[in-house]
Protein backbone atom coordinates (compact mmCIF):
# COMPACT_ATOMS: atom_id res chain seq x y z
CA UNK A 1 -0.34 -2.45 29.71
CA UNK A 2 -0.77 -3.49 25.88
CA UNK A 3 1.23 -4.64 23.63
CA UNK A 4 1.00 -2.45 20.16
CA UNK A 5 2.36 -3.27 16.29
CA UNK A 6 1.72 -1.56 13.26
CA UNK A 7 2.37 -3.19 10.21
CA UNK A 8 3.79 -1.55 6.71
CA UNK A 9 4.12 -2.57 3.24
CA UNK A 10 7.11 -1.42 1.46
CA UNK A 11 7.76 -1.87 -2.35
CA UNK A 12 11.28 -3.19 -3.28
CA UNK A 13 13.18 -0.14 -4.50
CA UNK A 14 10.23 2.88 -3.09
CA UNK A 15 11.22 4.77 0.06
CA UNK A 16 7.47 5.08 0.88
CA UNK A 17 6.26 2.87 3.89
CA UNK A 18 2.20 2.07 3.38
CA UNK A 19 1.00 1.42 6.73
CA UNK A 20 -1.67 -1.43 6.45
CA UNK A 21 -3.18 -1.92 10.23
CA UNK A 22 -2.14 -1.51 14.37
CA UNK A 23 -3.27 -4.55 16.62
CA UNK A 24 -2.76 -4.42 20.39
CA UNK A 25 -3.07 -7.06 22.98
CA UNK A 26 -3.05 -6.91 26.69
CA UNK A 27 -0.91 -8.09 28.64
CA UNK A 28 -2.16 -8.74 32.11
CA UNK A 29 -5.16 -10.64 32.35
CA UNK A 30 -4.73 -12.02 28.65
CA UNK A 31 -5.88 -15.24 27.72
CA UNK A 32 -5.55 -17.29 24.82
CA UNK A 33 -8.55 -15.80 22.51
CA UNK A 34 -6.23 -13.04 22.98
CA UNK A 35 -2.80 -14.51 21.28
CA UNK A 36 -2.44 -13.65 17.61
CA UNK A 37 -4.95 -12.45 15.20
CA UNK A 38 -8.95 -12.63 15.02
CA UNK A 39 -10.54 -13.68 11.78
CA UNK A 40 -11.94 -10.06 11.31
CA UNK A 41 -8.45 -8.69 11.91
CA UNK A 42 -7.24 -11.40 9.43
CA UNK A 43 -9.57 -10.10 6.41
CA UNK A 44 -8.97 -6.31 7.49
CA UNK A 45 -4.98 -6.94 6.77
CA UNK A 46 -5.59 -9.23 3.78
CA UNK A 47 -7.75 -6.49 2.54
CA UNK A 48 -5.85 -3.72 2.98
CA UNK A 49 -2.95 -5.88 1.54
CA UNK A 50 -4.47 -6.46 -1.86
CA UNK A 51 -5.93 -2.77 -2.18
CA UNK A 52 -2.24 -1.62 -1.51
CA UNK A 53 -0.65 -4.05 -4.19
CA UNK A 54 -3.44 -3.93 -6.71
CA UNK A 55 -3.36 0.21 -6.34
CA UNK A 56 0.70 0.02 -7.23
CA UNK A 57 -0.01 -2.83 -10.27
CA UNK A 58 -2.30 -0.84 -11.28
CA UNK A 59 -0.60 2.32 -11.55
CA UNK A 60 2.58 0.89 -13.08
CA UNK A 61 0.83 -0.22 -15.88
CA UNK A 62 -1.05 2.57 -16.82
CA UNK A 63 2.12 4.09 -16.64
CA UNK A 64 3.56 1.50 -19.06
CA UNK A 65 0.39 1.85 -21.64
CA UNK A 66 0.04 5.64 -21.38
CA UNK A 67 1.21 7.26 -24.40
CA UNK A 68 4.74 9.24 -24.03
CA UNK A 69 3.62 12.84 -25.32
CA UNK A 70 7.36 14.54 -26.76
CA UNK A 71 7.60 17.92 -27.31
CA UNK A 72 7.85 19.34 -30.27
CA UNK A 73 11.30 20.01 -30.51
CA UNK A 74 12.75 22.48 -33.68
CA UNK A 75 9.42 22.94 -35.38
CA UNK A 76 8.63 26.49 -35.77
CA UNK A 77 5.49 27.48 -35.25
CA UNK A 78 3.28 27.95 -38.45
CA UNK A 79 1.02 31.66 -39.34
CA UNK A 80 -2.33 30.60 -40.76
């Protein structure tokens, strides 16, 4: 028998759960190597982390620098 988790990233105020990585761990026969995370483990979350939050910076301020394109609102349309 294992032990599973799966780990999310959620954004104050988004609905949207990211996961970022699943560990498991035995149970029976575990030893100490076996109790938390490995290094490699370690970078894979950190990784996953920063391409998660730098993805969601990123996209908030293009959003923010992207020009607001209005309609044309009462302008008739003109016959060359």
């Amino acid at each position: 028998m294992d032990m599973h988790w799966t780990i999310y990233l959620q954004r104050d105020g988004a609905d949207e759960n990211v996961p970022l990585a699943r560990f498991q761990r035995p149970l029976e026969g575990a030893t100490p190597a076996d109790s938390g995370l490995s290094m490699s483990e370690a970078r894979s979350l950190l990784s996953s982390l920063q391409q998660v939050v730098a993805q969601g910076q990123i996209r908030a301020y293009d959003c923010l620098r992207r020009p607001k394109i209005q309609p044309h609102v009462g302008i008739a349309p003109t016959e060359n």
